[in-house]
Protein backbone atom coordinates (compact mmCIF):
# COMPACT_ATOMS: atom_id res chain seq x y z
CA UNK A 1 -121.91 96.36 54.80
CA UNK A 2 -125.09 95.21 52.96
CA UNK A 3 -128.42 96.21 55.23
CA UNK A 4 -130.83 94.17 55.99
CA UNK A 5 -134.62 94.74 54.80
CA UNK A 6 -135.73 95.67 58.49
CA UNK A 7 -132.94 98.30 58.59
CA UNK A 8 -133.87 99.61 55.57
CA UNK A 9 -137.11 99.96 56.16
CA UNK A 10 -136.36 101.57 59.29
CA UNK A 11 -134.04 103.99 57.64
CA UNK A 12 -136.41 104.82 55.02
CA UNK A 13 -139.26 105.73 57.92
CA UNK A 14 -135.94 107.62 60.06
CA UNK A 15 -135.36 110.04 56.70
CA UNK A 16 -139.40 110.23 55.63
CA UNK A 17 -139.76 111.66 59.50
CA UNK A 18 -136.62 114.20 59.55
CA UNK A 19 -137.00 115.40 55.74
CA UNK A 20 -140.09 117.36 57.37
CA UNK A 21 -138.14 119.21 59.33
CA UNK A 22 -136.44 122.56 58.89
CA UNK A 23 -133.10 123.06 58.62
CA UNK A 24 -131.22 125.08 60.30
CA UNK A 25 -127.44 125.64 59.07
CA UNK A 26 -124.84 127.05 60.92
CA UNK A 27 -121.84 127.94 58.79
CA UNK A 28 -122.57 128.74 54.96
CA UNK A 29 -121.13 131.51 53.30
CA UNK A 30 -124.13 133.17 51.85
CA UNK A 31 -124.14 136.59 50.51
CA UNK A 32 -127.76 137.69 52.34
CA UNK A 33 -127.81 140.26 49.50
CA UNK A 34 -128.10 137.98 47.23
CA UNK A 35 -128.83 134.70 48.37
CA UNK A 36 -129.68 132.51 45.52
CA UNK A 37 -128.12 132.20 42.21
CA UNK A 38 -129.33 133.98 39.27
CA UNK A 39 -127.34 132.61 36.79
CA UNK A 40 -126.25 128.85 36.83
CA UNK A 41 -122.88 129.47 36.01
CA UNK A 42 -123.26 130.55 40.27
CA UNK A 43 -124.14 126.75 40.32
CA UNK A 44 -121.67 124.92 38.55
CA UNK A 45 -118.97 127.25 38.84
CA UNK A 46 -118.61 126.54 42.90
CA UNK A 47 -115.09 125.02 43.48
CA UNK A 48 -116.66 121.21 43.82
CA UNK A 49 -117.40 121.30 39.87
CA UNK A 50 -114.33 123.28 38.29
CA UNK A 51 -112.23 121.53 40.35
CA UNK A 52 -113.36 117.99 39.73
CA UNK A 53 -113.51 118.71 35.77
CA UNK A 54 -110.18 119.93 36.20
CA UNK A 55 -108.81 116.64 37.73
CA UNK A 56 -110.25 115.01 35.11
CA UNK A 57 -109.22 116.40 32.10
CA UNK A 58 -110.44 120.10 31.91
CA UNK A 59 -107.64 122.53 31.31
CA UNK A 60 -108.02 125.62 33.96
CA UNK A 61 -108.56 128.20 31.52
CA UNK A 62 -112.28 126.90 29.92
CA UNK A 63 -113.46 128.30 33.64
CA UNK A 64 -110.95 131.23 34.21
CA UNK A 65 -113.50 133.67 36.61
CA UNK A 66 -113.12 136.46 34.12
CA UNK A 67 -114.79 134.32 31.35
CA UNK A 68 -118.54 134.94 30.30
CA UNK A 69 -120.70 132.88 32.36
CA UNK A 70 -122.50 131.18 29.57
CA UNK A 71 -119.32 130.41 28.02
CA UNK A 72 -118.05 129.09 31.05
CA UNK A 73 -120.88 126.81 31.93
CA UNK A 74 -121.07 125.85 28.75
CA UNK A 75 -117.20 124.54 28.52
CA UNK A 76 -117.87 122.80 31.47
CA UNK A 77 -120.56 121.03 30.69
CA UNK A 78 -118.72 119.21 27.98
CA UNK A 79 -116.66 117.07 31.21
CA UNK A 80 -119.61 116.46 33.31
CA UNK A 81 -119.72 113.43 32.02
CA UNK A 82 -116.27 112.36 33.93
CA UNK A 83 -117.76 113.04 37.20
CA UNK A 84 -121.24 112.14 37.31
CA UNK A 85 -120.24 109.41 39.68
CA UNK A 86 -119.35 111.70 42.75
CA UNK A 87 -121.53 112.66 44.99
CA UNK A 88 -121.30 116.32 44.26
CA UNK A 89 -122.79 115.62 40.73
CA UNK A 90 -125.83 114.49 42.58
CA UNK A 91 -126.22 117.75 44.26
CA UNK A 92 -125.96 119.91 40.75
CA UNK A 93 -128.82 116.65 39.24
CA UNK A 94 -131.07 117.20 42.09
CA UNK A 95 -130.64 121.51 42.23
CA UNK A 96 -131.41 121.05 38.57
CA UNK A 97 -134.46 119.31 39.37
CA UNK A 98 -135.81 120.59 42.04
CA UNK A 99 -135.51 124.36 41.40
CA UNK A 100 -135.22 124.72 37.75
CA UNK A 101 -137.71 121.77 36.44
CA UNK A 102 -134.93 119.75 34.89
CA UNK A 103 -136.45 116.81 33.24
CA UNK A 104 -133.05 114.77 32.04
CA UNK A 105 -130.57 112.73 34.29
CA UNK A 106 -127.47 113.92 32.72
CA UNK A 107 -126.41 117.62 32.38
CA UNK A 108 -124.51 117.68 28.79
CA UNK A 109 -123.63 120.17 26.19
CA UNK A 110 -126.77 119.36 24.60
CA UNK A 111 -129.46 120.57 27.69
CA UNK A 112 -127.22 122.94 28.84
CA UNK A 113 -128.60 125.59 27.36
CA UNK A 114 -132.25 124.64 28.28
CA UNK A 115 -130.97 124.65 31.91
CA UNK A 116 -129.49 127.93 31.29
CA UNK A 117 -132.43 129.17 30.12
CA UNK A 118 -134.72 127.99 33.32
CA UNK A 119 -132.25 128.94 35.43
CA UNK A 120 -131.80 132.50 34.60
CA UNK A 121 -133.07 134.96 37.36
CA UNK A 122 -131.86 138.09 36.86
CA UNK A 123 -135.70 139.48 36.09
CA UNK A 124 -136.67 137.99 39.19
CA UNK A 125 -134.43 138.68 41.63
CA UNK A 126 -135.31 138.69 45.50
CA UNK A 127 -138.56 136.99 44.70
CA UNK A 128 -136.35 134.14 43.89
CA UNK A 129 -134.32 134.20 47.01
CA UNK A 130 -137.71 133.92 49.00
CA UNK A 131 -139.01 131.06 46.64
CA UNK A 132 -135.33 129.11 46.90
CA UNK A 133 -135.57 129.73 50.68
CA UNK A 134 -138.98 128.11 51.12
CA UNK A 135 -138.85 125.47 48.42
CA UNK A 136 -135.77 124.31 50.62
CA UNK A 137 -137.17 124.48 54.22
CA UNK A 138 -134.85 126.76 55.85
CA UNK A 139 -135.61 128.33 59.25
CA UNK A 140 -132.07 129.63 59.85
CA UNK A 141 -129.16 130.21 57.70
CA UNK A 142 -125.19 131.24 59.48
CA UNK A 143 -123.00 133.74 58.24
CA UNK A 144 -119.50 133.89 57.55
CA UNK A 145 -118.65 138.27 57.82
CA UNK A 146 -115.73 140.16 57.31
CA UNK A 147 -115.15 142.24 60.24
CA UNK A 148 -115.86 145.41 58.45
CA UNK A 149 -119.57 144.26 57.49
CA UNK A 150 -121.47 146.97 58.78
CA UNK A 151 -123.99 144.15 59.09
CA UNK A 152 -127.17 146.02 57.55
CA UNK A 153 -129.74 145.19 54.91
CA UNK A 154 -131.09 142.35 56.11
CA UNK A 155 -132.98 140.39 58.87
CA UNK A 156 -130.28 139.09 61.50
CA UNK A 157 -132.57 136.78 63.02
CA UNK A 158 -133.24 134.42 60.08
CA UNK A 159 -129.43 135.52 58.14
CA UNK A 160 -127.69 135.19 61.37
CA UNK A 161 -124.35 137.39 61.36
CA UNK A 162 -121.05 135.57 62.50
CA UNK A 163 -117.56 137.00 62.78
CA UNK A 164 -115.29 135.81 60.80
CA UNK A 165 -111.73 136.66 62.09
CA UNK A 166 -109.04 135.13 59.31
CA UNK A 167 -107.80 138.80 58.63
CA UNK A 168 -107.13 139.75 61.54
CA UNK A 169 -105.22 137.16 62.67
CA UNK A 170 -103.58 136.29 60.03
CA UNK A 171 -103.14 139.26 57.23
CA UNK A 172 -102.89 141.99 59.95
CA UNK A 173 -99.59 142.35 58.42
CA UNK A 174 -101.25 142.51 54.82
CA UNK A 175 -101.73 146.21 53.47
CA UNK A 176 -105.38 147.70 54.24
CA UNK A 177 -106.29 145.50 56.97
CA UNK A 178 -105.49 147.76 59.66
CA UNK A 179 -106.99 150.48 57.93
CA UNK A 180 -110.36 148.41 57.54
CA UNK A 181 -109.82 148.18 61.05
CA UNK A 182 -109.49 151.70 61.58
CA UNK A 183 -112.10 152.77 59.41
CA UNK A 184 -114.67 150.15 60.79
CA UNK A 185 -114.33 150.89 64.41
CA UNK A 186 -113.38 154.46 64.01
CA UNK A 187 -110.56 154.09 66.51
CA UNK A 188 -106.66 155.24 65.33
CA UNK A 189 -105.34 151.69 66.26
CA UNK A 190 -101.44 152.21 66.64
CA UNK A 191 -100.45 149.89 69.31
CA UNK A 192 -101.64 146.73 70.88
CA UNK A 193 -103.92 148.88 73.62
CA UNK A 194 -105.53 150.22 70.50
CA UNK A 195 -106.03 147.13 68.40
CA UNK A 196 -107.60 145.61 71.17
CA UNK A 197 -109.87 148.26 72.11
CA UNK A 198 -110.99 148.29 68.54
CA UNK A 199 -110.87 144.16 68.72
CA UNK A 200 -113.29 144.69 71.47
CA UNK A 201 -115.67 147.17 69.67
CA UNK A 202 -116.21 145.00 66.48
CA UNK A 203 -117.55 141.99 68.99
CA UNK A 204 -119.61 145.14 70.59
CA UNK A 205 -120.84 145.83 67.06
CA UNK A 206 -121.70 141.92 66.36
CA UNK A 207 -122.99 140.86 69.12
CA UNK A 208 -125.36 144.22 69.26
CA UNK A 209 -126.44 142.95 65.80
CA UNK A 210 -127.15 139.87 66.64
CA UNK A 211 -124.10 137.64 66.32
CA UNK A 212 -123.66 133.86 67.40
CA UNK A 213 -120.49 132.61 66.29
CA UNK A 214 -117.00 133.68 66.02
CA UNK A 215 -115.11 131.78 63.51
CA UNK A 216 -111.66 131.23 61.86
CA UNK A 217 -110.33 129.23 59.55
CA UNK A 218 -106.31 128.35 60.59
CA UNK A 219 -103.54 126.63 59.07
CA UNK A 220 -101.63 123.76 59.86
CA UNK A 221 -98.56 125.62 61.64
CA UNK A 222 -100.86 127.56 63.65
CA UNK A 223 -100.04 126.69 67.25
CA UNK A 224 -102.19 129.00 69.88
CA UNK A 225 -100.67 130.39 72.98
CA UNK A 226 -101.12 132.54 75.69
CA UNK A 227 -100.23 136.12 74.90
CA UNK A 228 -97.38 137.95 76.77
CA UNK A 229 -98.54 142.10 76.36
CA UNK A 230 -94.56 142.46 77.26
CA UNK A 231 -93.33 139.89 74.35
CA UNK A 232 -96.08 140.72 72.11
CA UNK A 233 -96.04 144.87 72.05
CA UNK A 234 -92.97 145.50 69.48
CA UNK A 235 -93.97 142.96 67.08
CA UNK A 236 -97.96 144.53 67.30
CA UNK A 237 -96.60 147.92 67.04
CA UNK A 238 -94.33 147.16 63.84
CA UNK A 239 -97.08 144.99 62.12
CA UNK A 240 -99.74 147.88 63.02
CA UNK A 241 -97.89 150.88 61.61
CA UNK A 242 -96.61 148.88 58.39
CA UNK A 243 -92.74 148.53 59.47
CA UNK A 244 -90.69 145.82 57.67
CA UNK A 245 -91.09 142.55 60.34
CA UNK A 246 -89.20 138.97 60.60
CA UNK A 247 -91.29 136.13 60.52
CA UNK A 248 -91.14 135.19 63.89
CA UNK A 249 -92.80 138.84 64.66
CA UNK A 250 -95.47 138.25 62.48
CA UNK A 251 -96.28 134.70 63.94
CA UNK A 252 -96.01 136.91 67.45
CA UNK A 253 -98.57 139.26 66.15
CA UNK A 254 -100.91 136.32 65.00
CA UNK A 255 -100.46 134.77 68.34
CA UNK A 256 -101.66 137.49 70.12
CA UNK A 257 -104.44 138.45 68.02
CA UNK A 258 -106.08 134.89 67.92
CA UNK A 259 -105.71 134.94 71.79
CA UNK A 260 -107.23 138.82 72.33
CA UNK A 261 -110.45 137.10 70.16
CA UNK A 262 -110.63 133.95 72.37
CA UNK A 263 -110.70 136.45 75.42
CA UNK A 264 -113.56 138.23 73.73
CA UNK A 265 -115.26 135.44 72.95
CA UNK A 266 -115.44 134.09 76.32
CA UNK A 267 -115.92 137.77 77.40
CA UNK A 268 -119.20 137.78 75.02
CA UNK A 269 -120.47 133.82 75.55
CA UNK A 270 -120.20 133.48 71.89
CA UNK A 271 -119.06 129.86 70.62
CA UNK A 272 -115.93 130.07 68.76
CA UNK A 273 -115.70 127.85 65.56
CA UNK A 274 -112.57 126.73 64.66
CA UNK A 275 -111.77 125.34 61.18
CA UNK A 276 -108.22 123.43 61.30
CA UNK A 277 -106.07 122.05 58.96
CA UNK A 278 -106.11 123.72 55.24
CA UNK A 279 -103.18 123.69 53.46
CA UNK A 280 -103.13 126.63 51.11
CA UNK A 281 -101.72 126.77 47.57
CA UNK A 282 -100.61 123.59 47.43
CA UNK A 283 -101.81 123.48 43.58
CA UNK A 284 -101.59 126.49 42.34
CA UNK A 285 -101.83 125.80 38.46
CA UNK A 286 -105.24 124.51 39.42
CA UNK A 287 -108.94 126.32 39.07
CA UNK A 288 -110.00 129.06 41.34
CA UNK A 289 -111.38 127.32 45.02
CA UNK A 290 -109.33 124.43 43.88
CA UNK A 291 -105.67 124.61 45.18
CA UNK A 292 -105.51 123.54 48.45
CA UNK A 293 -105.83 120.57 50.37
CA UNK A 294 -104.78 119.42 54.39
CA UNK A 295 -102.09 118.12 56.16
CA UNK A 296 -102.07 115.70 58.53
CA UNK A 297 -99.31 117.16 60.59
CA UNK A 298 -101.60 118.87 62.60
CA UNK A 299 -102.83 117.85 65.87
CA UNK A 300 -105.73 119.06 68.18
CA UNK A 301 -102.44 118.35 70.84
CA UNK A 302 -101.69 122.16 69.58
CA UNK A 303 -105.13 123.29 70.90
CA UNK A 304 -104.96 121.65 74.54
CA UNK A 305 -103.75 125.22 76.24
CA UNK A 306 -106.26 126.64 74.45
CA UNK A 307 -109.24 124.37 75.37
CA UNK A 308 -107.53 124.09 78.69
CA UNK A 309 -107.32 128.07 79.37
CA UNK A 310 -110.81 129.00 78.17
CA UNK A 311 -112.76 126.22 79.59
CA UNK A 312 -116.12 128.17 79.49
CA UNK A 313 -116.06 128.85 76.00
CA UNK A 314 -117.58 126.62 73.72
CA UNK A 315 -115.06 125.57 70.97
CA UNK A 316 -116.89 124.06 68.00
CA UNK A 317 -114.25 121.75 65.87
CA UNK A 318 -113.79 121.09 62.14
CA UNK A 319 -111.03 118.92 60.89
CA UNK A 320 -110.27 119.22 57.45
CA UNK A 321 -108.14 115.50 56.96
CA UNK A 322 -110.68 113.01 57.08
CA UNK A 323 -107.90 110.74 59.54
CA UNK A 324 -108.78 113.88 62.13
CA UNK A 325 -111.71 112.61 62.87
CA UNK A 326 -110.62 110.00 65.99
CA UNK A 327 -108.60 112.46 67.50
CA UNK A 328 -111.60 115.03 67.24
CA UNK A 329 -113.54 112.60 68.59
CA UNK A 330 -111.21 112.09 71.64
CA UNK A 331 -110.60 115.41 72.64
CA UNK A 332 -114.49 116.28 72.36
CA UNK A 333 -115.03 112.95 74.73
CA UNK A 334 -112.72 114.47 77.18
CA UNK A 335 -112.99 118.33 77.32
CA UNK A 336 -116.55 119.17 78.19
CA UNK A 337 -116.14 122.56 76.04
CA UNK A 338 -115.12 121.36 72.79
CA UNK A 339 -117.71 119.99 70.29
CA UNK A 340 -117.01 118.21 66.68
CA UNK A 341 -118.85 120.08 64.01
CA UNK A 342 -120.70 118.79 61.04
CA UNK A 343 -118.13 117.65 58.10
CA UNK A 344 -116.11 120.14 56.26
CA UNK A 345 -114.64 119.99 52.10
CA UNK A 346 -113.12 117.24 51.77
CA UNK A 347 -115.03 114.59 54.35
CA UNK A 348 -118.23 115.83 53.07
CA UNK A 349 -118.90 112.54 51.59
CA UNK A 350 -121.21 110.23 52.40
CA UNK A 351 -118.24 107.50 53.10
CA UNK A 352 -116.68 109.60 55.55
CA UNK A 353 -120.14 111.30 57.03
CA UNK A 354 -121.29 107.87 58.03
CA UNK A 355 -117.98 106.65 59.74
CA UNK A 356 -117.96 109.83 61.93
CA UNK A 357 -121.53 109.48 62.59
CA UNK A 358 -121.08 106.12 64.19
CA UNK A 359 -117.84 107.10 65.98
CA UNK A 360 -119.70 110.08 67.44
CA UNK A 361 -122.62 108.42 68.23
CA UNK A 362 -121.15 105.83 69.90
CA UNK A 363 -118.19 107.35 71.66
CA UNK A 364 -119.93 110.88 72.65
CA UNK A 365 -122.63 112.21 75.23
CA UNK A 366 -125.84 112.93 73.05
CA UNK A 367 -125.96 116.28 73.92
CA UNK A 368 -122.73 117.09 72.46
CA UNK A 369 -123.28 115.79 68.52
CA UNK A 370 -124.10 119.18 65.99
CA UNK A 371 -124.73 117.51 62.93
CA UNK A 372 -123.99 119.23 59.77
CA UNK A 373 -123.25 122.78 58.05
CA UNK A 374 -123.94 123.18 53.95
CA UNK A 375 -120.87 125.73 53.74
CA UNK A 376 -123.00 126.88 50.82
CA UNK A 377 -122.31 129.73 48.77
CA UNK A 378 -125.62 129.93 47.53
CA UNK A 379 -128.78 128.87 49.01
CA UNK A 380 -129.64 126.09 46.36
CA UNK A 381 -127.08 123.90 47.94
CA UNK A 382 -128.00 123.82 51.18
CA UNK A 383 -131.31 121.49 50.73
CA UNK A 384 -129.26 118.77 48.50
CA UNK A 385 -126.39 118.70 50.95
CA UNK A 386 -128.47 118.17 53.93
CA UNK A 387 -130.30 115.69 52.10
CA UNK A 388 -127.43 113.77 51.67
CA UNK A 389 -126.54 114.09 55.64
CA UNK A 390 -129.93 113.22 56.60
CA UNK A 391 -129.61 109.73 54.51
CA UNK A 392 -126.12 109.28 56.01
CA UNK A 393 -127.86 109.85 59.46
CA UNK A 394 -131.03 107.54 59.28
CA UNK A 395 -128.74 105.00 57.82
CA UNK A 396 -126.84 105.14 60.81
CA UNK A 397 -129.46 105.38 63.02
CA UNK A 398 -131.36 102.52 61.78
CA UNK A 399 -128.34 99.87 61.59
CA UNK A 400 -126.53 100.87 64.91
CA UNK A 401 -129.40 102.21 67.26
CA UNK A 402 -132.79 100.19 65.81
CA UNK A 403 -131.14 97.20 64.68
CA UNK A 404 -128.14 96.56 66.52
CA UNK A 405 -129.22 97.98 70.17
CA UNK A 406 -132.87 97.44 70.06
CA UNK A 407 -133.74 101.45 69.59
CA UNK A 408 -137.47 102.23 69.31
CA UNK A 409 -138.12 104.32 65.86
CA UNK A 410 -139.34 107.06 67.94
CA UNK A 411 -136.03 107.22 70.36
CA UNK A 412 -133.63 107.12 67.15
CA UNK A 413 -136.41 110.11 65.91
CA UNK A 414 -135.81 112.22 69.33
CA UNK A 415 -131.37 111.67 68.58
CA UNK A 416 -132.39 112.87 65.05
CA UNK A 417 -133.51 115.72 66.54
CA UNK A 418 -131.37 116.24 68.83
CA UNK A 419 -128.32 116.28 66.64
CA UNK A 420 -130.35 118.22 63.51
CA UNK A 421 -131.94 120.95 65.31
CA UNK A 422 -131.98 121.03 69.51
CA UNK A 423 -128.36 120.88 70.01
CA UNK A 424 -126.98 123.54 67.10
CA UNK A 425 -129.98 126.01 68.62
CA UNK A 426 -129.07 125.48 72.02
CA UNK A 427 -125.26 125.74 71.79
CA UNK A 428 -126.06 128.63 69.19
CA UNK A 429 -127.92 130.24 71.71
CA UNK A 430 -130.18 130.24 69.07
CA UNK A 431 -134.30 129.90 70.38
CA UNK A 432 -135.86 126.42 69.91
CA UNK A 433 -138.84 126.05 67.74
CA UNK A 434 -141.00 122.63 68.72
CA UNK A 435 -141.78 119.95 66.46
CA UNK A 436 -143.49 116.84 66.76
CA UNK A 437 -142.33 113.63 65.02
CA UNK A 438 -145.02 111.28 63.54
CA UNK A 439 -143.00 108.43 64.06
């Protein structure tokens, strides 16, 4: 729908007024080790780009992981040129820019290795995590950890550890994760009284550190129910010691585990995020990052005795299929504990961003909106993706609120806010830092 000159105006005073503000991301998957890239090849080999080439012409092997990374990035530059239409090529323009004093609109085999040049960190190291970090505004950046992260080496406060629970729920049955387990708790788990005594000591060992998520990514035949300690002890004990198990055991075991981490997250008041809907492998002759896709036969309807059962735990959604996004919508209109959250992989586009943003917006109590998550792997992506959010959102906020209800600049300002920064901090349990808009 074309906009009018008022509404863009508006919108263009709605994104000078929230591009002030810091961000604060809540799911990435930064390595707070090392933060920032040091090599571009950390850039342009993240799944968006490989992936992308790939579908366009790019056989999988120029970017095999075990190839140099000049080589790589150099290969791959040669079919940027077949998606610098998507919105992800703006992201890898404007990192380019913005960090590495990129002077060109195109990335091609003939700047690449200038880029590579400017780009190259490895002499500076942290100093160029800390000048990444405050180039791009950040106040607070969300963790993804394996349960065995002894959590140490950095501050927890502004790298904010979360628990990330995929392996145990679902690869218990995989060789070394009970062992991790073991090692990580120092408890001899052998039996479901065990496993959740050590279940219980790794949200001890979180939380202690500073923790405010749980979080789980699950796949489309995951259906969560209530665990039975009678039903579920045989097929705990058998995955737990390494015995040969059916595959209804192993979705027993999975069952239970998921549940035992629900009950510690409402034992804990941390928020659990769940992630729903990947497919895995559904490609597998394609790049590394870039085989799997959704399914639409999942349905929050699976979750309902979940939500239902643990109604004082705050259950933070992400739909994968970008069709999920009414019935997410629904089901966080109805159940006061479950939240939509931000716009994961594949509706993290600015065509599906704005079509939730209205739907939420209209359809949903203020206080319930949490805008956006980078998922970055490494911190120079976080700035251009919110960047492309916070367009989506003034855009929104200027046609729907301003123009179409009458909204002051200064009330679609406060929702900005609200959705950016006050609701992810307070449902984070994360402490609020003021600001005053100028609008």
């Amino acid at each position: 729908m074309p906009r009018s000159e008022p509404a863009r105006a508006a919108a263009a005073e709605i994104l000078a007024e929230i591009s002030r503000w810091p961000i604060f991301d809540p799911h990435t998957h930064i390595d707070p080790h090392r933060p920032a890239a040091r090599h571009f090849d950390e850039i342009l080999g993240y799944h968006y780009y490989t992936e992308l080439a790939h579908s366009a012409g790019m056989p999988a092997q120029e970017v095999d992981p075990s190839l140099d990374p000049t080589a790589r990035a150099t290969r791959l530059a040669g079919y940027l040129d077949r998606i610098d239409s998507t919105v992800q090529y703006s992201w890898l323009i404007e990192i380019a820019r913005t960090f590495h004093g990129f002077a060109h609109d195109r990335i091609t085999p003939g700047n690449i290795g200038d880029l590579l040049a400017r780009a190259d960190k490895t002499a500076v190291g942290p100093a160029w995590d800390r000048e990444v970090w405050t180039k791009s505004r950040l106040e607070t950046v969300f963790l993804t950890n394996d349960f065995d992260d002894p959590l140490e080496g950095w501050d927890t406060s502004v790298y904010v550890p979360c628990l990330r629970t995929d392996d145990l729920v679902l690869k218990l049955h995989s060789p070394g994760t009970v062992e991790r387990l073991r090692k990580s708790t120092g408890i001899d788990i052998q039996d479901r009284g065990t496993l959740r005594a050590a279940i219980g000591k790794l949200f001890e060992h979180f939380t202690g550190r500073g923790a405010r998520a749980c979080a789980i990514s699950l796949p489309v035949d995951f259906r969560p129910r209530p665990e039975a300690p009678v039903r579920s002890s045989t097929p705990l004990r058998r995955v737990i010691q390494g015995l040969p198990t059916r595959d209804d055991e192993r979705e027993e075991a999975r069952q239970s585990v998921f549940w035992m981490i629900a009950e510690f997250c409402a034992e804990f008041g941390l928020p659990f995020d769940l992630m729903i809907g990947p497919a895995r492998d559904v490609y597998p002759a394609g790049v590394s990052g870039g085989r799997d896709l959704f399914d639409r036969r999942v349905s929050l309807h699976d979750y309902r005795v979940l939500f239902n059962h643990f109604a004082r735990t705050t259950f933070v959604v992400s739909t994968l299929a970008p069709d999920a996004a009414a019935e997410l919508v629904a089901y966080s209109w109805i159940f006061p504990n479950v939240l939509p959250m931000g716009h994961w992989w594949y509706s993290n586009i600015p065509a599906y961003i704005e079509g939730d943003l209205r739907a939420r917006i209209e359809a949903l109590p203020k206080v319930k909106i949490l805008g956006y998550y980078s998922d970055a792997y490494k911190l120079e992506f976080i700035a251009p993706k919110f960047n492309m959010y916070r367009r989506a959102l003034a855009g929104v906020l200027a046609r729907e609120l301003v123009g179409d209800r009458g909204w002051s600049l200064d009330q679609a300002v406060q929702l900005a806010k609200l959705i950016l920064l006050e609701n992810p901090k307070r449902i984070f349990g994360v402490e609020l830092r003021g600001l005053s808009p100028t609008i």
